[in-house]
PDB file of N, CA and C in Angstrom:
ATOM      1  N   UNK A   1      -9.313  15.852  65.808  1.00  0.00           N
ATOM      2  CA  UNK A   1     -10.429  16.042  64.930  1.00  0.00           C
ATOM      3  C   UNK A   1     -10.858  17.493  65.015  1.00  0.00           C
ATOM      4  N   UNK A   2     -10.937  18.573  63.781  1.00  0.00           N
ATOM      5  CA  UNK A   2     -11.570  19.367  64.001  1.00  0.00           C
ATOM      6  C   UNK A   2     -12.701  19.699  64.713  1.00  0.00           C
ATOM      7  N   UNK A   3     -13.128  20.970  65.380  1.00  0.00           N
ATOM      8  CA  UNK A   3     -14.391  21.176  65.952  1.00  0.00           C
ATOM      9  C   UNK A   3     -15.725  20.993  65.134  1.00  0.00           C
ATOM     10  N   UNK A   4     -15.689  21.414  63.946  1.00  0.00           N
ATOM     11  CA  UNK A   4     -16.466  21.601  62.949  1.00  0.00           C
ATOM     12  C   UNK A   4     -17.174  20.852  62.276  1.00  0.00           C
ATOM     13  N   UNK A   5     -16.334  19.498  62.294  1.00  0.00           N
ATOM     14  CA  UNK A   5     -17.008  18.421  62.250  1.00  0.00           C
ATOM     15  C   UNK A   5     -17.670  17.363  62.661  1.00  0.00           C
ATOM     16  N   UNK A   6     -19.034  17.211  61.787  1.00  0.00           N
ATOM     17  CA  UNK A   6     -19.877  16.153  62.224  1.00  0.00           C
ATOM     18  C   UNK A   6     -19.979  14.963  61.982  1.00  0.00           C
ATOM     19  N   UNK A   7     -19.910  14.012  63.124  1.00  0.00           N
ATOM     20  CA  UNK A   7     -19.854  13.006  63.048  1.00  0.00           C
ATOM     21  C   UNK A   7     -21.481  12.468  62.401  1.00  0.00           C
ATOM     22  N   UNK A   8     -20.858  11.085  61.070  1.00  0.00           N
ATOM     23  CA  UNK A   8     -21.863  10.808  60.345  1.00  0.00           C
ATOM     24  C   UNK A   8     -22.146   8.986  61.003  1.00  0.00           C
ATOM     25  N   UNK A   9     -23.268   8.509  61.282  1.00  0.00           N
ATOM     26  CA  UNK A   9     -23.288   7.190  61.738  1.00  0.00           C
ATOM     27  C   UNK A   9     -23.162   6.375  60.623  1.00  0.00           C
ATOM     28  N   UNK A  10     -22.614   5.295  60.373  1.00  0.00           N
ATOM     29  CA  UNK A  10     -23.015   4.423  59.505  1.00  0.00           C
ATOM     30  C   UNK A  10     -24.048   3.938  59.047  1.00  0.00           C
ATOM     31  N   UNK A  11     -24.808   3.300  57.951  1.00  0.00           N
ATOM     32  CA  UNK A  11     -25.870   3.283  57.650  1.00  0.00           C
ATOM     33  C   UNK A  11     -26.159   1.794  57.695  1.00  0.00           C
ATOM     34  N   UNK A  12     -26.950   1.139  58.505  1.00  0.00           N
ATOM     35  CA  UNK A  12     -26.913  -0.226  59.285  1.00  0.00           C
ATOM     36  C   UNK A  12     -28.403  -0.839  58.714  1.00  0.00           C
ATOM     37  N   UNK A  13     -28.266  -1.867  58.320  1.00  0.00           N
ATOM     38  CA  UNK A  13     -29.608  -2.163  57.829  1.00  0.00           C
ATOM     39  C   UNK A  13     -30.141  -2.551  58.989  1.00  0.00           C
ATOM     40  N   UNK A  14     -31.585  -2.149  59.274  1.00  0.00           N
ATOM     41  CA  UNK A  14     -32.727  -2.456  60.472  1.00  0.00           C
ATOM     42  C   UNK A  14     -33.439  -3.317  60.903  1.00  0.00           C
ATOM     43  N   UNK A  15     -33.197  -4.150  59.895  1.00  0.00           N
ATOM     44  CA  UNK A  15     -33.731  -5.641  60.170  1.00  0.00           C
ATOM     45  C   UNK A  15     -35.466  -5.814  59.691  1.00  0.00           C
ATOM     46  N   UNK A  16     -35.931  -4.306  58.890  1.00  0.00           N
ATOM     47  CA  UNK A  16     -37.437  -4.017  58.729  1.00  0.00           C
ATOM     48  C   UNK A  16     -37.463  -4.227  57.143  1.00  0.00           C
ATOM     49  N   UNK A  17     -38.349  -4.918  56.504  1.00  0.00           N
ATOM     50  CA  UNK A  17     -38.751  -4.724  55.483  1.00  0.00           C
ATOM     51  C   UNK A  17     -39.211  -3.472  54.660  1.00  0.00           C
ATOM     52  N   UNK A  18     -39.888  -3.411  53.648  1.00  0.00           N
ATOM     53  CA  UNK A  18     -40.224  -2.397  53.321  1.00  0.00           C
ATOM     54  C   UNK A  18     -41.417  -2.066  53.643  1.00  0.00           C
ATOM     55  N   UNK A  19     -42.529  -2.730  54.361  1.00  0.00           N
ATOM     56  CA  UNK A  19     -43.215  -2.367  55.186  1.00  0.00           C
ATOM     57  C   UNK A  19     -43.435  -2.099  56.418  1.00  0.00           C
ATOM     58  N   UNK A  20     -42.635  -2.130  57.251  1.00  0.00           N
ATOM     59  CA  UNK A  20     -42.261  -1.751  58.335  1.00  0.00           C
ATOM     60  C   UNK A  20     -42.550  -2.320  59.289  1.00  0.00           C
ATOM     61  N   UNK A  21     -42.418  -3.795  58.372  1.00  0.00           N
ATOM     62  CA  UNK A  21     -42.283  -4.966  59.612  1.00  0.00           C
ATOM     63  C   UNK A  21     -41.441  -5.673  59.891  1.00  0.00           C
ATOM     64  N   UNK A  22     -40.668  -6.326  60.723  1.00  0.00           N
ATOM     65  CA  UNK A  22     -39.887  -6.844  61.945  1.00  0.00           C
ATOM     66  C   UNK A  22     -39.140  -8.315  60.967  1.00  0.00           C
ATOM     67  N   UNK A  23     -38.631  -8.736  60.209  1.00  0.00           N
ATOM     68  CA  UNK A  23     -37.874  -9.693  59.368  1.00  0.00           C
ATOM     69  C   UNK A  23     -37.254 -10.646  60.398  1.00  0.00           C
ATOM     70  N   UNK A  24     -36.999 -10.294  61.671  1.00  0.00           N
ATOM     71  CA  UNK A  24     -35.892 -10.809  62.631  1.00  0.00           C
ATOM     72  C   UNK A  24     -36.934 -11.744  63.753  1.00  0.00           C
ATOM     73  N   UNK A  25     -36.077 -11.997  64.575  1.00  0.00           N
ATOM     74  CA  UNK A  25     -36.646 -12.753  65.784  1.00  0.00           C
ATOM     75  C   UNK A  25     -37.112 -11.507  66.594  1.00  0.00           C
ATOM     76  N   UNK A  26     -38.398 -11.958  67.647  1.00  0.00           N
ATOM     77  CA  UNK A  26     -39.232 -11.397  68.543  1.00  0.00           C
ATOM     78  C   UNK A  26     -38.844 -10.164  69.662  1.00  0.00           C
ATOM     79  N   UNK A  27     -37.249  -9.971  69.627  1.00  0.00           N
ATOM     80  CA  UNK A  27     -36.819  -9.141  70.322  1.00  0.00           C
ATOM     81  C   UNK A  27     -36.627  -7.994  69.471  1.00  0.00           C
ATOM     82  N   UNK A  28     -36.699  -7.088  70.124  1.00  0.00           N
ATOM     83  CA  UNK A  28     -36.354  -5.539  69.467  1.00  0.00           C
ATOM     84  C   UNK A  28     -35.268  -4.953  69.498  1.00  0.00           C
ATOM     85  N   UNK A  29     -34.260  -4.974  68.887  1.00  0.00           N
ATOM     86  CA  UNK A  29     -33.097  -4.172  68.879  1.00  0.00           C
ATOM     87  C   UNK A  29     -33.045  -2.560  68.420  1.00  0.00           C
ATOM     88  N   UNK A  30     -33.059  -1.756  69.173  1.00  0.00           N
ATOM     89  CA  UNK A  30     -33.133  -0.546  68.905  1.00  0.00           C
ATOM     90  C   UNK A  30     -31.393   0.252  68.650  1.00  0.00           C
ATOM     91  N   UNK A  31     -31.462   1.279  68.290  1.00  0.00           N
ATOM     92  CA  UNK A  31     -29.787   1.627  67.521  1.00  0.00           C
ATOM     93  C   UNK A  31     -29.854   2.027  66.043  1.00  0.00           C
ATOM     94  N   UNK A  32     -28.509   2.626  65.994  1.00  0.00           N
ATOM     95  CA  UNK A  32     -27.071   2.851  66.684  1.00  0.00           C
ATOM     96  C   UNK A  32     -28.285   4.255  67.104  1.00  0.00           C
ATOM     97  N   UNK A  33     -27.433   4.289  68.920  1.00  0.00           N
ATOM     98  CA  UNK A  33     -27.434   4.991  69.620  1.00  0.00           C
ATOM     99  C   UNK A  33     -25.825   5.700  70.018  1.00  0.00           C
ATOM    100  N   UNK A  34     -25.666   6.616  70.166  1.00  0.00           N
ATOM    101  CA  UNK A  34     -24.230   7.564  70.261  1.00  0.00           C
ATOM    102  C   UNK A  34     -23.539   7.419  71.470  1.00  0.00           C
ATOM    103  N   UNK A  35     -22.592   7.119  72.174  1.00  0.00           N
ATOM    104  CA  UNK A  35     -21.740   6.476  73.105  1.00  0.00           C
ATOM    105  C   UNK A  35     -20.646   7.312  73.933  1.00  0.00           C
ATOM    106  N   UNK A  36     -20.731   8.033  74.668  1.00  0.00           N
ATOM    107  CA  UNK A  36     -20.047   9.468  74.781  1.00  0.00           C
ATOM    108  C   UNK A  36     -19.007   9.160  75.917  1.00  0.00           C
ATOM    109  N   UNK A  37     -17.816   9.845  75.249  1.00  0.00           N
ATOM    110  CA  UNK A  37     -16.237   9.307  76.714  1.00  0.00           C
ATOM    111  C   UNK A  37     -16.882  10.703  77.954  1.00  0.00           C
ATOM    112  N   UNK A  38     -15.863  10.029  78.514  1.00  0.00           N
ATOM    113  CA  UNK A  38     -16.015  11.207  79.836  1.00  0.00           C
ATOM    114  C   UNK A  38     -16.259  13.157  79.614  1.00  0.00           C
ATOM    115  N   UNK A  39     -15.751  13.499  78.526  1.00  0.00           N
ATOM    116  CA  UNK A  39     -15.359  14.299  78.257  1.00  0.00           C
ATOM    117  C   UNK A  39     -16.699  15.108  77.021  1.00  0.00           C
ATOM    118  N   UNK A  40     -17.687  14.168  77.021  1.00  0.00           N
ATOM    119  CA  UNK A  40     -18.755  14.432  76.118  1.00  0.00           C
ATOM    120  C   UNK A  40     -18.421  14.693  74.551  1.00  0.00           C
ATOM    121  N   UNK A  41     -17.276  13.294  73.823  1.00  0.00           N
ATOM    122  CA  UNK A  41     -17.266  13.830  73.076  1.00  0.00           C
ATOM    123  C   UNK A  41     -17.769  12.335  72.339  1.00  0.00           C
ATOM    124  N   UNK A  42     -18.292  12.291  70.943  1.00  0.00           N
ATOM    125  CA  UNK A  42     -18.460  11.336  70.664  1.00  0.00           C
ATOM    126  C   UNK A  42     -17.265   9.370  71.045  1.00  0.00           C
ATOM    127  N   UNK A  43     -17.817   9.036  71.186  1.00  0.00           N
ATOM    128  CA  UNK A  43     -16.495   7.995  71.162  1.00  0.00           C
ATOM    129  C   UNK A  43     -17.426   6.523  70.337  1.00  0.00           C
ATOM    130  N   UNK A  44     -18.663   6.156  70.456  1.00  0.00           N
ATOM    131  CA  UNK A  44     -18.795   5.013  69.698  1.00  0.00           C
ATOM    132  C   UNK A  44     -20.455   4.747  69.816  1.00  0.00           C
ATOM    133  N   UNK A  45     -21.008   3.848  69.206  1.00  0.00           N
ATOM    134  CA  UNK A  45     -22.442   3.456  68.499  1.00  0.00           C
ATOM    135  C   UNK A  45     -22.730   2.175  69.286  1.00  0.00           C
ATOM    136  N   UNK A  46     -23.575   2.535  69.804  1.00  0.00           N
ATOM    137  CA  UNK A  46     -23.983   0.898  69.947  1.00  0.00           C
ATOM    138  C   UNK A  46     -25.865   0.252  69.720  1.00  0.00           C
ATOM    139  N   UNK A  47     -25.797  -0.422  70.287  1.00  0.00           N
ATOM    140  CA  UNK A  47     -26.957  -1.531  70.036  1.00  0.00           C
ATOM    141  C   UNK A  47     -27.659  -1.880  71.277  1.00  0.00           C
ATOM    142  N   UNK A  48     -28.737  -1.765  71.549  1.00  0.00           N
ATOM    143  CA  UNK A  48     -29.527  -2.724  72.658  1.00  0.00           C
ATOM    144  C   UNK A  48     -30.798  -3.301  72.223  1.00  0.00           C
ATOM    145  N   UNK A  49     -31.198  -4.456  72.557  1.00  0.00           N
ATOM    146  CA  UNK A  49     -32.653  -5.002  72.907  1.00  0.00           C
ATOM    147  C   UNK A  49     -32.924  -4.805  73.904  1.00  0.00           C
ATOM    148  N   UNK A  50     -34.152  -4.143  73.910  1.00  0.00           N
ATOM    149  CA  UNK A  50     -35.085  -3.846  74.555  1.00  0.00           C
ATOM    150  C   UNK A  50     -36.079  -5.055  75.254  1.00  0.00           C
ATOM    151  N   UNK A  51     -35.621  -6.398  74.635  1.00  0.00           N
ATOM    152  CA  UNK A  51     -36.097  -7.071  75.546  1.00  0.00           C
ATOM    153  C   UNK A  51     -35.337  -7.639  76.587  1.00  0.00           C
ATOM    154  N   UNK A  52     -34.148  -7.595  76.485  1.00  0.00           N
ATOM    155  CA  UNK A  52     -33.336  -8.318  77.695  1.00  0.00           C
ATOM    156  C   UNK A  52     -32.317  -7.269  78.134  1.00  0.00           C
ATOM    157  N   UNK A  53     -32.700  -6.329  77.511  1.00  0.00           N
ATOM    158  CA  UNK A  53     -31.417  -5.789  77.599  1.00  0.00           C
ATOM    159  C   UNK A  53     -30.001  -5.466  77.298  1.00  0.00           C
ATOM    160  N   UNK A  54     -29.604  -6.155  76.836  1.00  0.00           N
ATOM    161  CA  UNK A  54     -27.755  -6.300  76.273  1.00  0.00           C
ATOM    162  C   UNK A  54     -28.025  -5.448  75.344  1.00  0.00           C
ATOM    163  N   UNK A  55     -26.667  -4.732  75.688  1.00  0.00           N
ATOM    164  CA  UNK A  55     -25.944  -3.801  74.773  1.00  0.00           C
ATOM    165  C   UNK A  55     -25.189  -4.076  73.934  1.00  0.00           C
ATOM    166  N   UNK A  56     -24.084  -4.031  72.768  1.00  0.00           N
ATOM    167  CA  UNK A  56     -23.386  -4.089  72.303  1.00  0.00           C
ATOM    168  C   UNK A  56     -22.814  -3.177  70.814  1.00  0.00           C
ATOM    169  N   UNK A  57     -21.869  -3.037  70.860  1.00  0.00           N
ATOM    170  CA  UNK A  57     -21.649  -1.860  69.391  1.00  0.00           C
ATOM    171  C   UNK A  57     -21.401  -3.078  68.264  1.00  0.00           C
ATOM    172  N   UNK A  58     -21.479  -4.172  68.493  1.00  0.00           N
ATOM    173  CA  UNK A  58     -21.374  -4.940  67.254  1.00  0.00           C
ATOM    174  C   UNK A  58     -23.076  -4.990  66.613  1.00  0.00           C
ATOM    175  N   UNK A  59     -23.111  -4.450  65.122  1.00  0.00           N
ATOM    176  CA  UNK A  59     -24.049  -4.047  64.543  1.00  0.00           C
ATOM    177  C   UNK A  59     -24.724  -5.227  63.631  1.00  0.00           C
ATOM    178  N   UNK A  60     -24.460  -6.743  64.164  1.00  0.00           N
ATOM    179  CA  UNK A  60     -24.885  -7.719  63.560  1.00  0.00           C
ATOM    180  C   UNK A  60     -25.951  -7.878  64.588  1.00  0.00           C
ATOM    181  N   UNK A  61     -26.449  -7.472  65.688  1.00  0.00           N
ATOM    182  CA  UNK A  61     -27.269  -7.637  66.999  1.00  0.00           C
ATOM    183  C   UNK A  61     -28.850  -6.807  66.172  1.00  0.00           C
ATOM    184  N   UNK A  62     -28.398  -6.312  64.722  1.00  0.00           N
ATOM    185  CA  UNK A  62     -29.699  -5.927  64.566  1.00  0.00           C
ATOM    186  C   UNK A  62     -30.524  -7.028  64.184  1.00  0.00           C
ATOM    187  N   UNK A  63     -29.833  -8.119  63.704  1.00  0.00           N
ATOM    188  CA  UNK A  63     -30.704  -9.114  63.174  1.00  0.00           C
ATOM    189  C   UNK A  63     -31.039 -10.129  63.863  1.00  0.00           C
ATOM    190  N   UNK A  64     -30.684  -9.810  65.355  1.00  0.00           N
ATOM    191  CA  UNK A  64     -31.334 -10.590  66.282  1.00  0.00           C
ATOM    192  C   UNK A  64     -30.597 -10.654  67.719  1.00  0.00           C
ATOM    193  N   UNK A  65     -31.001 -10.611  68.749  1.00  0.00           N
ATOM    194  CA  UNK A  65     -30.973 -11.008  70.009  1.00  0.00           C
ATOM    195  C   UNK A  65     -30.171 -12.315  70.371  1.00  0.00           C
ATOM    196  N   UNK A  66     -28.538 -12.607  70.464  1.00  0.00           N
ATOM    197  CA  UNK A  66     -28.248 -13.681  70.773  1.00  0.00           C
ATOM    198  C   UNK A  66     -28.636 -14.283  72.213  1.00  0.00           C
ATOM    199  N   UNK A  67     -28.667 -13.572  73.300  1.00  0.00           N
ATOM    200  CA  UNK A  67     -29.082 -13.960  74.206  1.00  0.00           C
ATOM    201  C   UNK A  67     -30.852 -14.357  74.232  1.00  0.00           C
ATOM    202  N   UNK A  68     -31.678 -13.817  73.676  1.00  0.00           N
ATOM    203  CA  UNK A  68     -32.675 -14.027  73.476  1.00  0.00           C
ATOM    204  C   UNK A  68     -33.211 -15.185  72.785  1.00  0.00           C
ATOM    205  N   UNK A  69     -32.437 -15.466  71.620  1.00  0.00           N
ATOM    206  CA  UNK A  69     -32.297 -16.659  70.859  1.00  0.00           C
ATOM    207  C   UNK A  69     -32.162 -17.903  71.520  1.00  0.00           C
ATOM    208  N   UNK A  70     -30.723 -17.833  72.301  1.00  0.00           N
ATOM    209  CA  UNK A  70     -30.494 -18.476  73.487  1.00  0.00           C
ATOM    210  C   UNK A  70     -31.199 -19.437  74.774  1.00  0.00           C
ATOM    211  N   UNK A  71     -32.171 -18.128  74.819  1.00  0.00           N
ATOM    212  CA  UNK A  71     -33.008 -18.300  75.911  1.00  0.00           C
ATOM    213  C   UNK A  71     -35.052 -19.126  75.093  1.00  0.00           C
ATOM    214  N   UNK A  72     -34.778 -18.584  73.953  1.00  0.00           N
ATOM    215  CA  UNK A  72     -35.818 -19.575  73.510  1.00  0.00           C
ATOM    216  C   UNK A  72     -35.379 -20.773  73.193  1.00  0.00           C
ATOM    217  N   UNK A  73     -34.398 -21.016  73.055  1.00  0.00           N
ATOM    218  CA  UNK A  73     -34.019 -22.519  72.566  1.00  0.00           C
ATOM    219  C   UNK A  73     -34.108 -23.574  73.526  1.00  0.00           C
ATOM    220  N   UNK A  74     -34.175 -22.772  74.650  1.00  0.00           N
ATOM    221  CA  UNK A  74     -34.134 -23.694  76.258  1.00  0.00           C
ATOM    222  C   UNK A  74     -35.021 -23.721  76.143  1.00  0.00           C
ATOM    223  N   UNK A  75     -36.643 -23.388  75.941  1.00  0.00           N
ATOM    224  CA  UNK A  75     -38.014 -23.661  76.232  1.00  0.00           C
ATOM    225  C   UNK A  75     -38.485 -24.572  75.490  1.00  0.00           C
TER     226      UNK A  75
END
């Protein structure tokens, strides 16, 4: 890959309405965040909630927390 170029993220829908409220379940998924190899160079995007934690670069995690989901269904 040239030096010169900048890497562009994909454009991921947020799970927010047009008022800038929350459409999804109670956990917060924050992302795409930038994912860097050893070598500091870009390598990949990912995803976390902020309520449990889990990471993942699969960008369907914006519309909700599977583990979280999970874990309300037990209560």
């Amino acid at each position: 890959m040239a030096g010169n170029q900048t890497h562009r993220q994909p454009r991921i829908p947020t799970g927010h309405d047009d008022h800038g409220t929350s459409d999804r379940s109670p956990s917060v998924v924050t992302g795409p965040h930038a994912g860097y190899d050893r070598y500091g160079h870009l390598d990949h995007y990912y995803y976390r909630c902020e309520r449990c934690g889990l990471e993942s670069t699969d960008a369907t995690l914006v519309e909700g927390c599977p583990r979280c989901r999970e874990t309300e269904a037990r209560r």
